[in-house]
C-alpha atoms as a PDB file:
ATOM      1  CA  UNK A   1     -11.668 -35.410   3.356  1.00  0.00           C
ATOM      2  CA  UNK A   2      -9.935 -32.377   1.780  1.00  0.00           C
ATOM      3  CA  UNK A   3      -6.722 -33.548   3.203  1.00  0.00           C
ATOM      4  CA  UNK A   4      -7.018 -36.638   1.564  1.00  0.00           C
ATOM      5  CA  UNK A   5      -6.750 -34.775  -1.938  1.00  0.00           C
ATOM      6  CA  UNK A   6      -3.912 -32.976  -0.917  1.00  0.00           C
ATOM      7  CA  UNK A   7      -1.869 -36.528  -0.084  1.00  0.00           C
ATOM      8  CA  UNK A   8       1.579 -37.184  -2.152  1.00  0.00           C
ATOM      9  CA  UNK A   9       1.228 -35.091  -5.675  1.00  0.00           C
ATOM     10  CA  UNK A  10      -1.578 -32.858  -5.183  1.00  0.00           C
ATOM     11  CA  UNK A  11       0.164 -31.468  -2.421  1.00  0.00           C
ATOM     12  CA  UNK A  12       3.141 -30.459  -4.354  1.00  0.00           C
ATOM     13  CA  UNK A  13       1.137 -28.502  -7.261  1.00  0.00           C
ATOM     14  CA  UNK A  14      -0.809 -26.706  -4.478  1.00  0.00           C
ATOM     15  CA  UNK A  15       2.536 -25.460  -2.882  1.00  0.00           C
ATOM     16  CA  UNK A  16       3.666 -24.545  -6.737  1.00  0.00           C
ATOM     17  CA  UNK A  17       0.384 -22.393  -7.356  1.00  0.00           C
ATOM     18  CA  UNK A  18       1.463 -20.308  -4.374  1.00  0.00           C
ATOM     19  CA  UNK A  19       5.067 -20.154  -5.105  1.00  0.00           C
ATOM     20  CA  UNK A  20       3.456 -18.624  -8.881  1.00  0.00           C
ATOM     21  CA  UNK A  21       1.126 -16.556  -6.614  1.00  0.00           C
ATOM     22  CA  UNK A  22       3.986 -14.685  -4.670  1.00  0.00           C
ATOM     23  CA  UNK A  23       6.277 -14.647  -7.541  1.00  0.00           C
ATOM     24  CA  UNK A  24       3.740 -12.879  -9.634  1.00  0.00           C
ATOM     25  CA  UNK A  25       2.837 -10.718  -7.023  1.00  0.00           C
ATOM     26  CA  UNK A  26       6.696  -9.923  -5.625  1.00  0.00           C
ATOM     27  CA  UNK A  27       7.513  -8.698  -9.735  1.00  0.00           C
ATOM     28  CA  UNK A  28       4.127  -6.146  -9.365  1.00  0.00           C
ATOM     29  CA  UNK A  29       5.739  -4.268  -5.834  1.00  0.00           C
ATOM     30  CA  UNK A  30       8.703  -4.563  -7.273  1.00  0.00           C
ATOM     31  CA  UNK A  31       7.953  -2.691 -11.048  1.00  0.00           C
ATOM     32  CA  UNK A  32       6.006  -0.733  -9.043  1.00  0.00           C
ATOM     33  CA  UNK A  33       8.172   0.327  -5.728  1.00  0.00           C
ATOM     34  CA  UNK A  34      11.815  -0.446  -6.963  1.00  0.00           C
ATOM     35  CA  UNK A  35      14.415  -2.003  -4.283  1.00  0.00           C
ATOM     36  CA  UNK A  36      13.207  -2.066  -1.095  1.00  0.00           C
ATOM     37  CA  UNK A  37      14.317   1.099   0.992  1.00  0.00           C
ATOM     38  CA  UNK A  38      14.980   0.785   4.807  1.00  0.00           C
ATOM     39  CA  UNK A  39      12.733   4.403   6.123  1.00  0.00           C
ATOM     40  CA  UNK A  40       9.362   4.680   7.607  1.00  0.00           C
ATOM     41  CA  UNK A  41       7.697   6.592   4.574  1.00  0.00           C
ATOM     42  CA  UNK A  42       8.430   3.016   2.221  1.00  0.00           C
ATOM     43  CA  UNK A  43       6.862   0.922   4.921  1.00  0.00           C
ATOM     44  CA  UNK A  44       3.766   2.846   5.197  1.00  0.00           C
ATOM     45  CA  UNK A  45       3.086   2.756   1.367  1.00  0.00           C
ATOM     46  CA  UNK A  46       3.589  -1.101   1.118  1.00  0.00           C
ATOM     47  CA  UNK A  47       1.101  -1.510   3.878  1.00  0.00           C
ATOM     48  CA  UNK A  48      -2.000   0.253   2.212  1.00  0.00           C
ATOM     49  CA  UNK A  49      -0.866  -1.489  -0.515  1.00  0.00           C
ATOM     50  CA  UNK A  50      -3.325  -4.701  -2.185  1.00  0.00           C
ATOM     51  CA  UNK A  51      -0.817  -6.110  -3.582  1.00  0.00           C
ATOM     52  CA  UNK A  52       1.307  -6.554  -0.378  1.00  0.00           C
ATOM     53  CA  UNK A  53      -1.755  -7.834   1.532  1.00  0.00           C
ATOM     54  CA  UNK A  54      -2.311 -10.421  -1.473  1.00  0.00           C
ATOM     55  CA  UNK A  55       1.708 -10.955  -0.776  1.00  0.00           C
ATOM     56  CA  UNK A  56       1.338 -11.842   3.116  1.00  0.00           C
ATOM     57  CA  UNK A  57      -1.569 -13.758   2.503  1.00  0.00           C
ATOM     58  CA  UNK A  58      -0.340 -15.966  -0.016  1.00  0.00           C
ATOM     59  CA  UNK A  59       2.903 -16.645   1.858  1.00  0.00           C
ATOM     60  CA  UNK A  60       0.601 -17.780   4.824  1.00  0.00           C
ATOM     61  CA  UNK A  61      -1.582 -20.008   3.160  1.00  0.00           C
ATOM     62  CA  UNK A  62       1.976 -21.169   1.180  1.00  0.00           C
ATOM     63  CA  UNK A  63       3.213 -22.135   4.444  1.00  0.00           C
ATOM     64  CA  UNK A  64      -0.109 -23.789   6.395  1.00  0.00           C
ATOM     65  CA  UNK A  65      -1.538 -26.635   5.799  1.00  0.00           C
ATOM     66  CA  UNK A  66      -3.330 -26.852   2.157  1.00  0.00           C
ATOM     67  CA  UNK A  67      -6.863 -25.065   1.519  1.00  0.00           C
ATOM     68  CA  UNK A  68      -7.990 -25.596  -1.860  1.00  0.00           C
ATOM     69  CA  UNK A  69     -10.573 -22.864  -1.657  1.00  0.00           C
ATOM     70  CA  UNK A  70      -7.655 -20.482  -1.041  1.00  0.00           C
ATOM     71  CA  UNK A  71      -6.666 -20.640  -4.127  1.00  0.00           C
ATOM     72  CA  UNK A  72      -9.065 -19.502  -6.687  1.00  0.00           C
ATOM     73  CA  UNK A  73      -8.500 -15.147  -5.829  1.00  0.00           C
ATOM     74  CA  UNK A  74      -4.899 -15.872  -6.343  1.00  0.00           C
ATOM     75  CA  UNK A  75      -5.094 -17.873 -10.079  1.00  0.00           C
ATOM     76  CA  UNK A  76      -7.497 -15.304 -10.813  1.00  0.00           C
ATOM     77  CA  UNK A  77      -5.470 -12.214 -10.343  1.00  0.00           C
ATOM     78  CA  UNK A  78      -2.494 -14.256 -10.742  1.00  0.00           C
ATOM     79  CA  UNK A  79      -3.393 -14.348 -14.701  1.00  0.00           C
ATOM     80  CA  UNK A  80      -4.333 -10.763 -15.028  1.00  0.00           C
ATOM     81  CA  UNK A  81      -0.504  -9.975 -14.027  1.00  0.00           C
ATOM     82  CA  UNK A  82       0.948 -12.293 -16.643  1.00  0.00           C
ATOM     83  CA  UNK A  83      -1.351 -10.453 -18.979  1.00  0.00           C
ATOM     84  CA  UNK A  84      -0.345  -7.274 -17.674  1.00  0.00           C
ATOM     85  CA  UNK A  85       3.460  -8.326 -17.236  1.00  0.00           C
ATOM     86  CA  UNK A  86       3.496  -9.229 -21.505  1.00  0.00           C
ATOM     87  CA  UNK A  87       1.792  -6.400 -22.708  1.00  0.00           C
ATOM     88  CA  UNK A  88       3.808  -3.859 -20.645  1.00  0.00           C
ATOM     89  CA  UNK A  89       7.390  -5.634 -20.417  1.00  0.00           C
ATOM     90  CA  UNK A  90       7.846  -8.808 -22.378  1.00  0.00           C
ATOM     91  CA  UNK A  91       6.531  -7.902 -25.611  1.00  0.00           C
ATOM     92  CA  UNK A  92       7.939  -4.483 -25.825  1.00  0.00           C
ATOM     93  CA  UNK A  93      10.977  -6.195 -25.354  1.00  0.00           C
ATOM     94  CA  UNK A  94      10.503  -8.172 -28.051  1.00  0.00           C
ATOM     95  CA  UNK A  95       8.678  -6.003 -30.179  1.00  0.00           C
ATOM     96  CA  UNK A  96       9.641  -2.357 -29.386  1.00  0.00           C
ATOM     97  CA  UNK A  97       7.243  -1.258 -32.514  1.00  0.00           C
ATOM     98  CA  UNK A  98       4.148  -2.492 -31.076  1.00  0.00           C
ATOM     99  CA  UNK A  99       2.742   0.725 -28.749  1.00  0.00           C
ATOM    100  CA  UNK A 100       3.339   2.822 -31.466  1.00  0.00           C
ATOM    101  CA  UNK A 101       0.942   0.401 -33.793  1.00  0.00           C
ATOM    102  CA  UNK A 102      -1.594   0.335 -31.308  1.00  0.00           C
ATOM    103  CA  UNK A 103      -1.409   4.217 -30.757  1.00  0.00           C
ATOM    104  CA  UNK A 104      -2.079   4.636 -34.396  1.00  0.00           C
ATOM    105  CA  UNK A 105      -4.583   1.807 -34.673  1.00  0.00           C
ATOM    106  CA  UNK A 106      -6.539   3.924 -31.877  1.00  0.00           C
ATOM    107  CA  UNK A 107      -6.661   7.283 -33.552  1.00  0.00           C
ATOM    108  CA  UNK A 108      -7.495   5.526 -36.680  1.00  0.00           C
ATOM    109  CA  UNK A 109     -10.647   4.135 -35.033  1.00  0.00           C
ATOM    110  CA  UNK A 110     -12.153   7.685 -34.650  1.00  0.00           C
ATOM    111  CA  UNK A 111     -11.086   8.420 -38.159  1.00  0.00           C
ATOM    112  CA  UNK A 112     -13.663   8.186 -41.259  1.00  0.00           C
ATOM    113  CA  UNK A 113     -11.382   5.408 -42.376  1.00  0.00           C
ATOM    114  CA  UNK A 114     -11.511   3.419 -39.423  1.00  0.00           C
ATOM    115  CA  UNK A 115      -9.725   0.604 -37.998  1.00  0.00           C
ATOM    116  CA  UNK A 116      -9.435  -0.909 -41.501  1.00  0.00           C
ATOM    117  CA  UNK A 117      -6.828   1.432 -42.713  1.00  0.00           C
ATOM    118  CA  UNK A 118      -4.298  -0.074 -39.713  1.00  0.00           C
ATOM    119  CA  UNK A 119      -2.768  -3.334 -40.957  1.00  0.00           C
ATOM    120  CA  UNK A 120      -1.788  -4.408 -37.161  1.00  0.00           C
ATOM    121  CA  UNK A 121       1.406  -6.818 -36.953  1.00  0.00           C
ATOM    122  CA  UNK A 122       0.507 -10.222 -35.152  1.00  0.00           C
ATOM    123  CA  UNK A 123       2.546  -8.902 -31.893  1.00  0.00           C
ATOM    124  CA  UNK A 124       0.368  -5.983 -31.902  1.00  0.00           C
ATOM    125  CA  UNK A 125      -3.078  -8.307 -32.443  1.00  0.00           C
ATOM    126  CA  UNK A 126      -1.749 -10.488 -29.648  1.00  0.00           C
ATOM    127  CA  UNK A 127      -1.237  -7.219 -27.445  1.00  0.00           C
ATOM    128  CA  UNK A 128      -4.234  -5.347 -28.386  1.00  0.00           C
ATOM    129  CA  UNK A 129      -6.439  -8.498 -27.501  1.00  0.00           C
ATOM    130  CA  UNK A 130      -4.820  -9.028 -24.135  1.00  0.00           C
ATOM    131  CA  UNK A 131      -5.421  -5.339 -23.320  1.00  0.00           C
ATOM    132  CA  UNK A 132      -9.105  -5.716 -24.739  1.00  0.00           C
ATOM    133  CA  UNK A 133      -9.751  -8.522 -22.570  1.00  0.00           C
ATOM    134  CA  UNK A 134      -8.065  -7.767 -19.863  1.00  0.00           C
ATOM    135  CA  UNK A 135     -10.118  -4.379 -19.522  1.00  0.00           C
ATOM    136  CA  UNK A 136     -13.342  -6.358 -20.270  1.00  0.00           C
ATOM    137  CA  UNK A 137     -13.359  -9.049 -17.729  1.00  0.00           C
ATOM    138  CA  UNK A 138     -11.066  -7.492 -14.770  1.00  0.00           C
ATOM    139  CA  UNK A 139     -13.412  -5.437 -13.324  1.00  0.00           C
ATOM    140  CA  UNK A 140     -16.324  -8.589 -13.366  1.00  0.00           C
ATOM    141  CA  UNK A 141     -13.657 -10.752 -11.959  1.00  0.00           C
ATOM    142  CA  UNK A 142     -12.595  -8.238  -9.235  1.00  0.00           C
ATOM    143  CA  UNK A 143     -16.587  -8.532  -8.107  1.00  0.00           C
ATOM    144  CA  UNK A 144     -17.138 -12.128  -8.403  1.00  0.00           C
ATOM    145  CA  UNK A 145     -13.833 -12.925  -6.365  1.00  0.00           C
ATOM    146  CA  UNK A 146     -14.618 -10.411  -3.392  1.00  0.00           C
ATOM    147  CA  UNK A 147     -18.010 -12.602  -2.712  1.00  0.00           C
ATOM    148  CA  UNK A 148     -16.101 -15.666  -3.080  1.00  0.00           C
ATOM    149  CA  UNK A 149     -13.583 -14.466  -0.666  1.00  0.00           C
ATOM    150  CA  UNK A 150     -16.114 -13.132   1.849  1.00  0.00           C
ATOM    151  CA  UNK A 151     -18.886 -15.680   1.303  1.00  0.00           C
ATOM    152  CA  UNK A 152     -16.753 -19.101   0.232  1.00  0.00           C
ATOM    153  CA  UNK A 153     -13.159 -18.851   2.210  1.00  0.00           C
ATOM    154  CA  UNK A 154     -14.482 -16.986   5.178  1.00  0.00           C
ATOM    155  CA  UNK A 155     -17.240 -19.618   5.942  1.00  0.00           C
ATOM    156  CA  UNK A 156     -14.852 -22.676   5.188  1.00  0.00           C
ATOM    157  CA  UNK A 157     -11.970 -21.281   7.047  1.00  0.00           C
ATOM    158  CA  UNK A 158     -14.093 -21.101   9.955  1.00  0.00           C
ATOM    159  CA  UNK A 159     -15.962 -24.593   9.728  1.00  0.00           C
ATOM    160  CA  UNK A 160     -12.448 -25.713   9.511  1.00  0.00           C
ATOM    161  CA  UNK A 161     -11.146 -24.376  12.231  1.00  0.00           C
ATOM    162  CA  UNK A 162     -14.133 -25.445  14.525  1.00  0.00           C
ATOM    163  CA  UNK A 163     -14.203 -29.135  13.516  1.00  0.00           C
ATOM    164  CA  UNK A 164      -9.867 -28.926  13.562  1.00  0.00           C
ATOM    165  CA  UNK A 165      -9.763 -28.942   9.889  1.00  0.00           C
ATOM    166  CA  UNK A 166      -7.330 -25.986   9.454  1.00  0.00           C
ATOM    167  CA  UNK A 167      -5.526 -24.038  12.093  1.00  0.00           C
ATOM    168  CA  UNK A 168      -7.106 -22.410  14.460  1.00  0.00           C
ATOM    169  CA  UNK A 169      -4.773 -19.611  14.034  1.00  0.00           C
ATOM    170  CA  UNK A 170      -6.269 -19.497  10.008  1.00  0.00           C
ATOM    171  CA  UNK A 171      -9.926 -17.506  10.584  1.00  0.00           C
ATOM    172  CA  UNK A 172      -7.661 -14.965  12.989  1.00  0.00           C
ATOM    173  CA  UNK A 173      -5.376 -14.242  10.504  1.00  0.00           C
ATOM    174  CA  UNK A 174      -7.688 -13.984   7.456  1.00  0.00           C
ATOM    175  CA  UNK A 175      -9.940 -11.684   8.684  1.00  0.00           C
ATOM    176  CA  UNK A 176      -7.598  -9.298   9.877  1.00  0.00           C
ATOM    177  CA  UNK A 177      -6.877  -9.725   5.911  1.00  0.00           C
ATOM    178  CA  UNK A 178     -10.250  -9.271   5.390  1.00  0.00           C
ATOM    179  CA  UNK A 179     -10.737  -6.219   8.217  1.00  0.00           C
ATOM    180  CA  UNK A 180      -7.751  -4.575   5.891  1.00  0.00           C
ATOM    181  CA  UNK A 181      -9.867  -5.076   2.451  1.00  0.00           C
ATOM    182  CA  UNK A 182     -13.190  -3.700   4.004  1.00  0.00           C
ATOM    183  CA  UNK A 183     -11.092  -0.546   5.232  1.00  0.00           C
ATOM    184  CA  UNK A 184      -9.133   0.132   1.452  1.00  0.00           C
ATOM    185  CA  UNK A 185     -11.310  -1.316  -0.618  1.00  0.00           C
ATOM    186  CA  UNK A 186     -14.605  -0.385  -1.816  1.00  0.00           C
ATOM    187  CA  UNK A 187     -15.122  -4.191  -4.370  1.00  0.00           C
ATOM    188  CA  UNK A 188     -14.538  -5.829  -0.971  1.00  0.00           C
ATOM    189  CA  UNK A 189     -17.224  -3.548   0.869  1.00  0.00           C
ATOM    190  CA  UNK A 190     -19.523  -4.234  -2.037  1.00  0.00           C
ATOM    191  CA  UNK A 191     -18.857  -8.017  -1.595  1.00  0.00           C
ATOM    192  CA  UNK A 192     -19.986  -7.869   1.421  1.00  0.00           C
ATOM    193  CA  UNK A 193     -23.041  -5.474   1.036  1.00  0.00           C
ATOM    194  CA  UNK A 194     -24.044  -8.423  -1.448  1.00  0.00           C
ATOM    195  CA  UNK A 195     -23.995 -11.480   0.335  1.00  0.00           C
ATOM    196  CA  UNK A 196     -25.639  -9.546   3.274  1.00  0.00           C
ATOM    197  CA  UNK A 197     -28.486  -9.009   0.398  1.00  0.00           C
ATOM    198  CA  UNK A 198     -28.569 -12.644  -0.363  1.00  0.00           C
ATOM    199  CA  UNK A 199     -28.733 -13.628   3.269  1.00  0.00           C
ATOM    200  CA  UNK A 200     -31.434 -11.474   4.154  1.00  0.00           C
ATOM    201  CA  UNK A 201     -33.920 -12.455   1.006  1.00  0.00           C
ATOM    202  CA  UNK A 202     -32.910 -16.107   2.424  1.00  0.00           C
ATOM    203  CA  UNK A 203     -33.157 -15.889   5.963  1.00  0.00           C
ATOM    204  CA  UNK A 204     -35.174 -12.848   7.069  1.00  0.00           C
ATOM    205  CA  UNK A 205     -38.864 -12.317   6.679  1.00  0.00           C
ATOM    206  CA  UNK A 206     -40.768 -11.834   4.226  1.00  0.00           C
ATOM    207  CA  UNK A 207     -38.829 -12.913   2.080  1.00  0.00           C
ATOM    208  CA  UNK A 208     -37.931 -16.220   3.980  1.00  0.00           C
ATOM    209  CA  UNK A 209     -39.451 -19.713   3.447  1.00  0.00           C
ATOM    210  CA  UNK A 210     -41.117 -21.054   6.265  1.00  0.00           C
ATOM    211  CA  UNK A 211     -38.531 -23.664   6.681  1.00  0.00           C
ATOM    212  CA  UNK A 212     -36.120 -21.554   8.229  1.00  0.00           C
ATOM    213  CA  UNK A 213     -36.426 -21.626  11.701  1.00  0.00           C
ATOM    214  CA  UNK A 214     -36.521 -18.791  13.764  1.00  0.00           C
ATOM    215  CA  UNK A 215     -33.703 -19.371  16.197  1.00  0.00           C
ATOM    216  CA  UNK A 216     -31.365 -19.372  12.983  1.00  0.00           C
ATOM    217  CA  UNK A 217     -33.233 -15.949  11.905  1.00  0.00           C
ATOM    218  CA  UNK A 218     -32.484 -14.531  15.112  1.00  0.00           C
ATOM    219  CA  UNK A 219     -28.991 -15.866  15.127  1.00  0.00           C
ATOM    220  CA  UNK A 220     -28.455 -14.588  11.675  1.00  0.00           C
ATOM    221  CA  UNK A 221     -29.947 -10.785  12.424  1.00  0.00           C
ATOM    222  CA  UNK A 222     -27.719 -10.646  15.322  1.00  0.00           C
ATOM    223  CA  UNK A 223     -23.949 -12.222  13.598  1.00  0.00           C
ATOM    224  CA  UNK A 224     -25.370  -9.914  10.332  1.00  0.00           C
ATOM    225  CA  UNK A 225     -25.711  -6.350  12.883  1.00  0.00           C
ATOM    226  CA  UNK A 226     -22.678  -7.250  14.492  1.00  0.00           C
ATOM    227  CA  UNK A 227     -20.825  -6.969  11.471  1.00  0.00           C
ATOM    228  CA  UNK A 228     -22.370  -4.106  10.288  1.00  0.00           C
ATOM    229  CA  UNK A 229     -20.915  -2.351  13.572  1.00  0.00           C
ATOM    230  CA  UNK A 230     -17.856  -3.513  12.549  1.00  0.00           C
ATOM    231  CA  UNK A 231     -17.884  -2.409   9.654  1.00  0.00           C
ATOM    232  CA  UNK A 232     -18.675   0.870  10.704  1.00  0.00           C
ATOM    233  CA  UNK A 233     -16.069   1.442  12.921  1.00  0.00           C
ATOM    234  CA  UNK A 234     -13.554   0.431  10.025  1.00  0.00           C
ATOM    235  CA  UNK A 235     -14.689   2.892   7.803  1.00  0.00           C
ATOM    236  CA  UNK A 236     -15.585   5.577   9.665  1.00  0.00           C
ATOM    237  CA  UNK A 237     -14.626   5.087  13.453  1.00  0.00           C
ATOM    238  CA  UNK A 238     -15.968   8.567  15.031  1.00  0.00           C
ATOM    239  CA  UNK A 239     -19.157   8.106  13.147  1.00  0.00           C
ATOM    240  CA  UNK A 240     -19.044   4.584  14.873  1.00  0.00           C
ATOM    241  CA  UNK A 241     -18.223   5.607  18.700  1.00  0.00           C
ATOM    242  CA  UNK A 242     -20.676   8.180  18.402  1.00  0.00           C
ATOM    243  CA  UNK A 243     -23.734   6.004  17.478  1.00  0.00           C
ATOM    244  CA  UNK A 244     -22.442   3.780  19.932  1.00  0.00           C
ATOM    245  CA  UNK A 245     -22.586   6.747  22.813  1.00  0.00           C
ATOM    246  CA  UNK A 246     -26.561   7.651  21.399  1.00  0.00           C
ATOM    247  CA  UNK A 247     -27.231   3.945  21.793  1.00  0.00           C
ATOM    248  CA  UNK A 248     -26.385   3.905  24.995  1.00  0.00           C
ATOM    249  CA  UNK A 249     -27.881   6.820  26.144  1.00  0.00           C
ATOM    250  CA  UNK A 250     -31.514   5.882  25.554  1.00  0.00           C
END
């Protein structure tokens, strides 16, 4: 059914959001790492980077076959660089007056006079409200799109690729995306540590209904300790092997 939404039109905006997703996401590397330099050390730093892991991923989901689910972590973050992008680049540019209006608008706010006695240009408004919001809601968005990567695109990547939906080369390739997130980042380790919450006030006595039956329990505890081994040995691998060597021991 999805495919049929993605038939003549549709198809073409989906393969425009990612060609806005890597776009936005090639400027960040490249403000932040310059031209790219041909030695080992340069290599290494754009792997542990997020932003080159959004990069790849984006580029593979460009170039499969379209996944509409896919695309909600990239308009997400895709927006907080445009915000970041104007405040830091395009309306300095414009506007070269504006960080030293907001500098003074700041120290006037711990000043008896307050914020009143800084008449702020509109550039500066427009600035100072991106930068406002932008530190309000990124941190709540960075949260809420971990669990929808985990919980939403992991499952329907999956279900996809068992009933020939998406490739079956999708749910290999995005978690190894995902295996790289649990190891660097800690919003992605919290995702998880909440939907493993959820699933166990839905699925695992006492706080289960009745109508769950116990063969999905089971099935559930064991997928659920699984990953929690896995887990482990991402984050802390001798920890891991050595819990392992106990286990088997007794």
């Amino acid at each position: 059914m999805l495919r049929l939404l993605f038939r003549g039109g549709a198809n073409w905006y989906y393969s425009q959001a990612y060609l806005g997703a890597l776009t936005s996401y090639a400027i960040v590397i490249y403000k932040t790492y310059g031209p790219p330099q041909l030695n080992l050390a340069f290599v290494q730093r754009l792997l542990v980077d997020e932003n080159v892991e959004y990069l790849l991923l984006a580029l593979y989901w460009y170039m499969s076959g379209p996944i509409l689910v896919t695309l909600l972590p990239f308009v997400v973050f895709s927006l907080f660089h445009v915000i970041t992008y104007t405040r830091s680049s395009l309306i300095p540019m414009f506007f070269p007056e504006v960080a030293a209006e907001i500098q003074r608008a700041r120290q006037a706010e711990g000043s008896a006079a307050g914020m009143s006695a800084v008449a702020l240009s509109p550039a500066a408004r427009v600035s100072k409200f991106m930068g406002d919001w932008s530190s309000r809601y990124y941190s709540p968005a960075l949260r809420e799109v971990g669990v929808w990567e985990v919980a939403v695109i992991g499952v329907w990547i999956v279900v996809g690729a068992v009933t020939l939906q998406t490739p079956l080369l999708a749910p290999m390739f995005y978690f190894q995306f995902l295996r790289m997130r649990y190891a660097l980042s800690a919003p992605t380790r919290a995702a998880f540590r909440r939907v493993r919450v959820f699933l166990d006030r839905l699925l695992t006595p006492p706080t289960a209904t009745a109508h769950v039956p116990g063969v999905v329990a089971d099935s559930y505890v064991k997928a659920r300790d699984f990953l929690v081994r896995m887990g482990s040995m991402i984050t802390d691998p001798a920890a891991a092997a050595a819990a392992a060597q106990q286990q088997q021991q007794r």
